[in-house]
C-alpha atoms as a PDB file:
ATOM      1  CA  UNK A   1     -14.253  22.585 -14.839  1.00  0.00           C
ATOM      2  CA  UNK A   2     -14.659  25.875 -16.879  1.00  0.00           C
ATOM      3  CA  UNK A   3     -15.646  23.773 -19.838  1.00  0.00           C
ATOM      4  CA  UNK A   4     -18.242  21.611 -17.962  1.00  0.00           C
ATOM      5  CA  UNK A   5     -19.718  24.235 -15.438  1.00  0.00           C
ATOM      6  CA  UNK A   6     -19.381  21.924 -12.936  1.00  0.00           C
ATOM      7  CA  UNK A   7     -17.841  22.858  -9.229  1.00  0.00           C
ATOM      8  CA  UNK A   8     -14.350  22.526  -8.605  1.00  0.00           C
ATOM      9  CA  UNK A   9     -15.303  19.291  -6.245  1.00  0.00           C
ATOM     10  CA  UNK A  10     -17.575  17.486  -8.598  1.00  0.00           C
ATOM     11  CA  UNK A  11     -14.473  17.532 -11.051  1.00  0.00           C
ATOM     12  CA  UNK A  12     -11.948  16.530  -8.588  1.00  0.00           C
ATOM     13  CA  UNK A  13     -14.237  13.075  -7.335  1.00  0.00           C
ATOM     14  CA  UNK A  14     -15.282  12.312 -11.450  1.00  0.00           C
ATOM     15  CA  UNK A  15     -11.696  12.347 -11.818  1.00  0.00           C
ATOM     16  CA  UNK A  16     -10.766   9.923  -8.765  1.00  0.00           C
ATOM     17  CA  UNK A  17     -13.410   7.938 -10.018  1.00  0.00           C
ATOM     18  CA  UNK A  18     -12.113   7.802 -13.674  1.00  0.00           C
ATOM     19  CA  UNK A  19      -8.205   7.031 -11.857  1.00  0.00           C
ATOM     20  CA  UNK A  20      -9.659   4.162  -9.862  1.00  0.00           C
ATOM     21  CA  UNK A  21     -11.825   2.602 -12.329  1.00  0.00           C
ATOM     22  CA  UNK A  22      -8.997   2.846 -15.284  1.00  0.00           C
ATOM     23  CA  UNK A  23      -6.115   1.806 -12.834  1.00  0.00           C
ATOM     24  CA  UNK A  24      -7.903  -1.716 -12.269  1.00  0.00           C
ATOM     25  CA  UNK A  25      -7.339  -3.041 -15.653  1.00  0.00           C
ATOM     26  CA  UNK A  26     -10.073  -4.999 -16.180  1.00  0.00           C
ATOM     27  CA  UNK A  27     -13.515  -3.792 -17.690  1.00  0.00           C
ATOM     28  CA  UNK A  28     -15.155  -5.949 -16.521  1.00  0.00           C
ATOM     29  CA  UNK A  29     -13.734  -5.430 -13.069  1.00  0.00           C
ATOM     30  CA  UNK A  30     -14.420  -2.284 -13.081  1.00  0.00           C
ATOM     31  CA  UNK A  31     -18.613  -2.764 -13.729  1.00  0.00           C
ATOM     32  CA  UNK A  32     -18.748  -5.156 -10.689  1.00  0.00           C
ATOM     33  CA  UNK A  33     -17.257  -2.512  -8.474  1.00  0.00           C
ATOM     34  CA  UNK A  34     -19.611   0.552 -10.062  1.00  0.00           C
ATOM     35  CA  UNK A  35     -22.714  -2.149  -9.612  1.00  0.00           C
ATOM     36  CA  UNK A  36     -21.726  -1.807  -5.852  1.00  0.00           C
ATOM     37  CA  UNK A  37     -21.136   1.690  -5.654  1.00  0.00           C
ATOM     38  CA  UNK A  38     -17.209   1.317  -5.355  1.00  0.00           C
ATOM     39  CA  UNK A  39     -16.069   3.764  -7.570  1.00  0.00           C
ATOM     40  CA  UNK A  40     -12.628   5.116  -5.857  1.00  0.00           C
ATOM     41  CA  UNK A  41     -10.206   3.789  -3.431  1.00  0.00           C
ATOM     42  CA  UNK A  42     -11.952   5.443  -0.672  1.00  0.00           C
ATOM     43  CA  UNK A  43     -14.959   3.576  -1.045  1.00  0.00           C
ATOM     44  CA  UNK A  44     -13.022   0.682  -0.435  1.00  0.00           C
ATOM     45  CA  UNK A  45     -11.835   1.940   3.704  1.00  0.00           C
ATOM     46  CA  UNK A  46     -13.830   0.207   5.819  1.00  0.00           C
ATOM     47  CA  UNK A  47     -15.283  -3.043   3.216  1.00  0.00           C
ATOM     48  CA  UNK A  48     -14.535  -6.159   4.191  1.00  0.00           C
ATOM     49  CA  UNK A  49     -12.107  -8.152   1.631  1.00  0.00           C
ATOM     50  CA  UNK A  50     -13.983 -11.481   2.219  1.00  0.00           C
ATOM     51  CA  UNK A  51     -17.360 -10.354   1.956  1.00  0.00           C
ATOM     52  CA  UNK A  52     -16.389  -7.389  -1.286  1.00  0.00           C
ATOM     53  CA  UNK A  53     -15.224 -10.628  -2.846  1.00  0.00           C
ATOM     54  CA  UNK A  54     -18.970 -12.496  -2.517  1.00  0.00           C
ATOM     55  CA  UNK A  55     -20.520  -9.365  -3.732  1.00  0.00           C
ATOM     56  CA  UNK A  56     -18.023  -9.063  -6.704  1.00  0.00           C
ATOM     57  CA  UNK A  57     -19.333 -12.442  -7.520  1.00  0.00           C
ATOM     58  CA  UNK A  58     -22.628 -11.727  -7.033  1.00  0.00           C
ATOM     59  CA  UNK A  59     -22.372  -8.515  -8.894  1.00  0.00           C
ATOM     60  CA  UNK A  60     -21.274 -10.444 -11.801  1.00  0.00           C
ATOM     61  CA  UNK A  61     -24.712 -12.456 -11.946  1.00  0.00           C
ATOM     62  CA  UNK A  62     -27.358  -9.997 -12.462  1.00  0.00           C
ATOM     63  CA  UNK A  63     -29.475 -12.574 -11.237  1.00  0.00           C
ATOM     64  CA  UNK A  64     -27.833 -12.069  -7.819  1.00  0.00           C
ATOM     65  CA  UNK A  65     -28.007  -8.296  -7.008  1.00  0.00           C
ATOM     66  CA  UNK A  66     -30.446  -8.548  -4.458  1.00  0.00           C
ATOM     67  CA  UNK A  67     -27.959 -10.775  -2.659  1.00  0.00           C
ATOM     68  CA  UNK A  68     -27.803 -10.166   1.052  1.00  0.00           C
ATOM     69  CA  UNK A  69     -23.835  -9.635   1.249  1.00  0.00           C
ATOM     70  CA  UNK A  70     -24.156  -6.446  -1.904  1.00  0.00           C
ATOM     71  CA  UNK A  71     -26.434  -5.047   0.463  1.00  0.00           C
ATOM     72  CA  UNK A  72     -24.097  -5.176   3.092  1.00  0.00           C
ATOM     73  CA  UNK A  73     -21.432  -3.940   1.020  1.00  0.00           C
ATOM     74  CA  UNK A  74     -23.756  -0.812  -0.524  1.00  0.00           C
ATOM     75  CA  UNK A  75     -24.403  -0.157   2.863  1.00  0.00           C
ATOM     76  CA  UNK A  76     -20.804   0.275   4.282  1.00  0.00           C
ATOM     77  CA  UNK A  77     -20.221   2.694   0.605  1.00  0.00           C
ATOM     78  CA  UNK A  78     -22.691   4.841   1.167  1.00  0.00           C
ATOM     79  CA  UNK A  79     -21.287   5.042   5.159  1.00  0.00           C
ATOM     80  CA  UNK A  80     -18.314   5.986   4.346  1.00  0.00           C
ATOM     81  CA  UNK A  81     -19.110   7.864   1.868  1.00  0.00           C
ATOM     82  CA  UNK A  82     -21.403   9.393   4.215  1.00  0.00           C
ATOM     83  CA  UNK A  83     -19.115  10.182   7.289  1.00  0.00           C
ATOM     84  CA  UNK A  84     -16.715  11.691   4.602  1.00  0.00           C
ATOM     85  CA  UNK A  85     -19.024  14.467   2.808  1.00  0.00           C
ATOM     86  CA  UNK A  86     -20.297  15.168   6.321  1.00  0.00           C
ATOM     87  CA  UNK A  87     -23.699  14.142   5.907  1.00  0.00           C
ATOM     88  CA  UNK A  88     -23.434  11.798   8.794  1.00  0.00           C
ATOM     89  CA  UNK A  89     -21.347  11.115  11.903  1.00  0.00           C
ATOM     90  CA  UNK A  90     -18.813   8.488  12.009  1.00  0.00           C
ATOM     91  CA  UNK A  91     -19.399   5.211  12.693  1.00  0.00           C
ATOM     92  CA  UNK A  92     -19.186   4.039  16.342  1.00  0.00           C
ATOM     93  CA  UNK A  93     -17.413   0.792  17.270  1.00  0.00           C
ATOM     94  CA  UNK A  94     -16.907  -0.076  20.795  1.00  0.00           C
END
């Protein structure tokens, strides 16, 4: 932290990101999730496996990252990533 002049917290996350990304053992693997903005395990809460797996394979076509199920997937990241910096409430399910 001292060396980067970074705060504390911007360390801590580039480091759960650099965990994440190096625990999945795959490159390659790793680049799909970044391309969808899954870049720790928390990103992965509330992402549904069936439609993270369409996106993965979209993600892998760069011809396909305006599919409609990335979106969805982006949009439940930034959520959660949303309701868990505070910048917005959590989600409401009924």
């Amino acid at each position: 932290m001292e060396i980067t002049n970074f705060g504390q917290e911007t360390v801590k996350d580039w480091k759960r990101q650099a965990e994440f990304l190096r625990s999945l053992d795959s490159p390659k693997l790793a680049a799909r999730f970044h391309r969808l903005g899954i870049n720790e395990l928390a990103d992965l809460e509330n992402v549904d496996e069936e439609k993270l797996t369409k996106a993965l394979v979209a993600a892998g076509k760069k011809e396909n990252l305006e599919d409609e199920t990335v979106h969805e997937i982006l949009l439940q990241v930034l959520q959660t990533e949303g309701e868990r910096s505070g910048a917005l409430p959590p989600e409401q399910t009924e």
